[in-house]
N, C-alpha and C. Protein backbone atom coordinates (compact mmCIF):
# COMPACT_ATOMS: atom_id res chain seq x y z
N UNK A 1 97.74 122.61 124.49
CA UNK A 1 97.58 121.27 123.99
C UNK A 1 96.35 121.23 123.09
N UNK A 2 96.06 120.29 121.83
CA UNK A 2 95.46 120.57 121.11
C UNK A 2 94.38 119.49 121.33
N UNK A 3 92.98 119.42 121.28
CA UNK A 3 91.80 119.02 121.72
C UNK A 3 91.97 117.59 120.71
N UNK A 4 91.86 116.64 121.53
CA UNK A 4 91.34 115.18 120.36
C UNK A 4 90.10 115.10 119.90
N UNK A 5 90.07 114.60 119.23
CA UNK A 5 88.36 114.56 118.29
C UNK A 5 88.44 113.28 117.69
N UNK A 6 87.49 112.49 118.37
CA UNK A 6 86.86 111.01 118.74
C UNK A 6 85.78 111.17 116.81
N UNK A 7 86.38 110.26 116.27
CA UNK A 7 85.41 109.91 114.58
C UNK A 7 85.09 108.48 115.02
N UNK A 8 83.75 108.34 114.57
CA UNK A 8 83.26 107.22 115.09
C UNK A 8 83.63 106.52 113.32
N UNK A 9 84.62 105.82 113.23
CA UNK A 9 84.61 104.65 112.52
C UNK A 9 83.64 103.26 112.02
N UNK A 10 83.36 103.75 110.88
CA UNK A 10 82.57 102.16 110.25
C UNK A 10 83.24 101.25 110.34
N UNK A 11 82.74 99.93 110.63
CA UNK A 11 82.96 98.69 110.93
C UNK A 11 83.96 98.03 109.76
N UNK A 12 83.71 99.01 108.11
CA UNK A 12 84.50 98.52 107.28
C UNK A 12 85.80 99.45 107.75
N UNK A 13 85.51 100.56 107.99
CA UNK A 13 86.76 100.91 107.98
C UNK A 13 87.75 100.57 109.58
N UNK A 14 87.22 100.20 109.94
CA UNK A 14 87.81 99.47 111.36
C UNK A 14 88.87 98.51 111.13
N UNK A 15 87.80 97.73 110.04
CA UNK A 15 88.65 96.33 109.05
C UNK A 15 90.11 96.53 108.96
N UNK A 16 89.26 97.55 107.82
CA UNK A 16 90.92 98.60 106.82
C UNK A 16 91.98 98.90 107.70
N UNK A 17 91.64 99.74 108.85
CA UNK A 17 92.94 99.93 109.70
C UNK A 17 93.60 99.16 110.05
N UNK A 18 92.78 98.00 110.67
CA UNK A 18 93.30 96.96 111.54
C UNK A 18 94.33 95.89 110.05
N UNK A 19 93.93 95.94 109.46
CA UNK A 19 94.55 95.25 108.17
C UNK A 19 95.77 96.26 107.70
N UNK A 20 95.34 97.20 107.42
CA UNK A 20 96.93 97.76 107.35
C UNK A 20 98.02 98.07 108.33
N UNK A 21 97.39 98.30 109.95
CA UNK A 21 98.35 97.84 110.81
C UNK A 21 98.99 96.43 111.20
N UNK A 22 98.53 95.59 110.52
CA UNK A 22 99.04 94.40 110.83
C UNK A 22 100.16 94.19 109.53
N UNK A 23 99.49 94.35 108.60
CA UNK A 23 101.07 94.83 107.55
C UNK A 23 102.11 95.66 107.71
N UNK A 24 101.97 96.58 108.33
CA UNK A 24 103.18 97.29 108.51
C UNK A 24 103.93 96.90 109.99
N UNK A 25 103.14 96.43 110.82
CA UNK A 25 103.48 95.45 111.73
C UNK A 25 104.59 94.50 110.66
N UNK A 26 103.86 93.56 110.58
CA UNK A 26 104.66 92.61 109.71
C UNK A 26 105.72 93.11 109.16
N UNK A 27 105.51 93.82 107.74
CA UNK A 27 106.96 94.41 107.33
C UNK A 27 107.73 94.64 108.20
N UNK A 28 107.40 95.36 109.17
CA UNK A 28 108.50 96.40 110.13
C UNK A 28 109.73 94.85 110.46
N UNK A 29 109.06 93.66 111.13
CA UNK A 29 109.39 92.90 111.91
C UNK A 29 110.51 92.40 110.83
N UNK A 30 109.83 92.24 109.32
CA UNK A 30 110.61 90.92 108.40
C UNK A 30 112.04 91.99 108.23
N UNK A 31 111.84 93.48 108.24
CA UNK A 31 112.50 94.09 107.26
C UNK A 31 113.83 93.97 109.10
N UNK A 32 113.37 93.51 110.44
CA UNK A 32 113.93 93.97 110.99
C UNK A 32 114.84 92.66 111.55
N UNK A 33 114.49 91.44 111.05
CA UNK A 33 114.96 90.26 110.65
C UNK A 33 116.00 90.02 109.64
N UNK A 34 115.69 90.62 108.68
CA UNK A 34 116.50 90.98 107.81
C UNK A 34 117.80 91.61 108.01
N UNK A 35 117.92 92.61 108.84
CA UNK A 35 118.62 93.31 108.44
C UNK A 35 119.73 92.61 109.75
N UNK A 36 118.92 92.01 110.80
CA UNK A 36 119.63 90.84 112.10
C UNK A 36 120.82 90.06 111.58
N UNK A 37 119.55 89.55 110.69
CA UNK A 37 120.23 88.36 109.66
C UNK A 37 121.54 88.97 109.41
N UNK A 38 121.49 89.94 108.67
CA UNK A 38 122.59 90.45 107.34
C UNK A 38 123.43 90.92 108.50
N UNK A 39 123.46 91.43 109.39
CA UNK A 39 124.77 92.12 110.35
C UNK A 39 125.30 90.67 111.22
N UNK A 40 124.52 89.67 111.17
CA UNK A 40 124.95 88.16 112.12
C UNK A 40 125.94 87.54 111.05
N UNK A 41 125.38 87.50 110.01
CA UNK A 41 125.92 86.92 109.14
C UNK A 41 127.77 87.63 108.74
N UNK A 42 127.54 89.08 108.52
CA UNK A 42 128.82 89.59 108.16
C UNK A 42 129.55 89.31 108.88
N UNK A 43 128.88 89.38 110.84
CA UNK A 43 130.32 89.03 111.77
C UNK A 43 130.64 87.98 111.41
N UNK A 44 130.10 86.90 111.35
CA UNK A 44 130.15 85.61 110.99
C UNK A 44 131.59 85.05 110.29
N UNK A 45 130.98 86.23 108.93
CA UNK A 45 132.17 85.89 107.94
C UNK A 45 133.59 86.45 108.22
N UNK A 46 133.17 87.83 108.93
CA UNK A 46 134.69 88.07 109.42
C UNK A 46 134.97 87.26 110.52
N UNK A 47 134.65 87.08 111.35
CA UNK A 47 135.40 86.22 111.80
C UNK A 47 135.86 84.72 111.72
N UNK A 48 135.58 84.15 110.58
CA UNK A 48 135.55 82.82 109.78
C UNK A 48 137.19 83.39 109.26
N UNK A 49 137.03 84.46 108.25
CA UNK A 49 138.09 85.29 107.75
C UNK A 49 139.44 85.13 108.33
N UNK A 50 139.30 85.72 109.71
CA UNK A 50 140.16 85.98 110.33
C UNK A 50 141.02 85.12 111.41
N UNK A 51 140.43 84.15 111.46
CA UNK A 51 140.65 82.45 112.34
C UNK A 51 141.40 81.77 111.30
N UNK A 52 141.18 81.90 110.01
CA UNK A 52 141.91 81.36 108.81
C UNK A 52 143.47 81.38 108.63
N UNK A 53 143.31 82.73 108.99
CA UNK A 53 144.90 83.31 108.65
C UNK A 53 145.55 83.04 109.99
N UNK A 54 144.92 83.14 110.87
CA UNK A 54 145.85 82.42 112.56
C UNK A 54 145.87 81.05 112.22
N UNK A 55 145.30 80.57 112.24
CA UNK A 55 145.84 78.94 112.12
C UNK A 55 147.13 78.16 110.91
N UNK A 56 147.75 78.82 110.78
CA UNK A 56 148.71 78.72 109.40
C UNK A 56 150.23 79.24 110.57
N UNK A 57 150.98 78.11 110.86
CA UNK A 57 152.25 78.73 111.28
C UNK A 57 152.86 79.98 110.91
N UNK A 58 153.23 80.99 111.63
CA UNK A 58 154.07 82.14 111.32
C UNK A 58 155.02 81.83 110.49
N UNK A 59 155.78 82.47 109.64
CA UNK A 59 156.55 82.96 109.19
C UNK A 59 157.66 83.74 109.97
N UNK A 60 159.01 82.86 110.01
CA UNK A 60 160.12 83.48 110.46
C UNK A 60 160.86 84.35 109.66
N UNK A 61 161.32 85.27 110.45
CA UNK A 61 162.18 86.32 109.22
C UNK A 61 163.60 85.99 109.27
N UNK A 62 164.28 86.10 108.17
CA UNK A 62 165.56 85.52 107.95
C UNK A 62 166.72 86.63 108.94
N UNK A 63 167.78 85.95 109.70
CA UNK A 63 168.22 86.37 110.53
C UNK A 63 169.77 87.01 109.39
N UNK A 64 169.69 88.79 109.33
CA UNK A 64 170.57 89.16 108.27
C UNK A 64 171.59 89.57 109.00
N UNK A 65 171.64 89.70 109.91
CA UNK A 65 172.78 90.58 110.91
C UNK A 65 174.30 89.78 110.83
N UNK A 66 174.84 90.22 111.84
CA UNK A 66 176.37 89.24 112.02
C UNK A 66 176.15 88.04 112.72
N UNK A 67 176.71 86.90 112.33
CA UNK A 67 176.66 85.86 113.04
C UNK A 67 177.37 86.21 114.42
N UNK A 68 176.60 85.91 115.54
CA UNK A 68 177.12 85.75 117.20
C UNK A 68 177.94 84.92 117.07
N UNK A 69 178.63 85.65 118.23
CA UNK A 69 180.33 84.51 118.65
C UNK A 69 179.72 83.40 119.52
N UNK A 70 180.51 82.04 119.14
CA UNK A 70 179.81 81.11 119.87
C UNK A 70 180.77 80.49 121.23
């Protein structure tokens, strides 16, 4: 295992880190909202899609055979 080695960080650069982990924090979250969004949304539409076409009476098929004896 390889030995850690403790850098004592300036107070500016403490800043810096902490500021760019909170951005990529952020991004991570929006980009992961985003992408929620966009897969909620598609089911959404398919199934909007697909409720459309059920609600419309079937279609009977024309009866071609021999007329039955009555």
């Amino acid at each position: 295992m390889r030995p850690h080695f403790h850098i004592k960080l300036t107070e500016a650069d403490q800043a810096e880190i902490a500021t760019w982990t909170r951005r990529v924090l952020a991004g991570s979250g929006f980009a992961g909202v985003v992408l929620l969004a966009t897969v909620l949304f598609q089911h959404l539409f398919e199934q909007n899609s697909g409720s459309a076409a059920r609600t419309s009476p079937p279609t009977l098929a024309e009866n071609t055979g021999p007329a039955l004896p009555r």
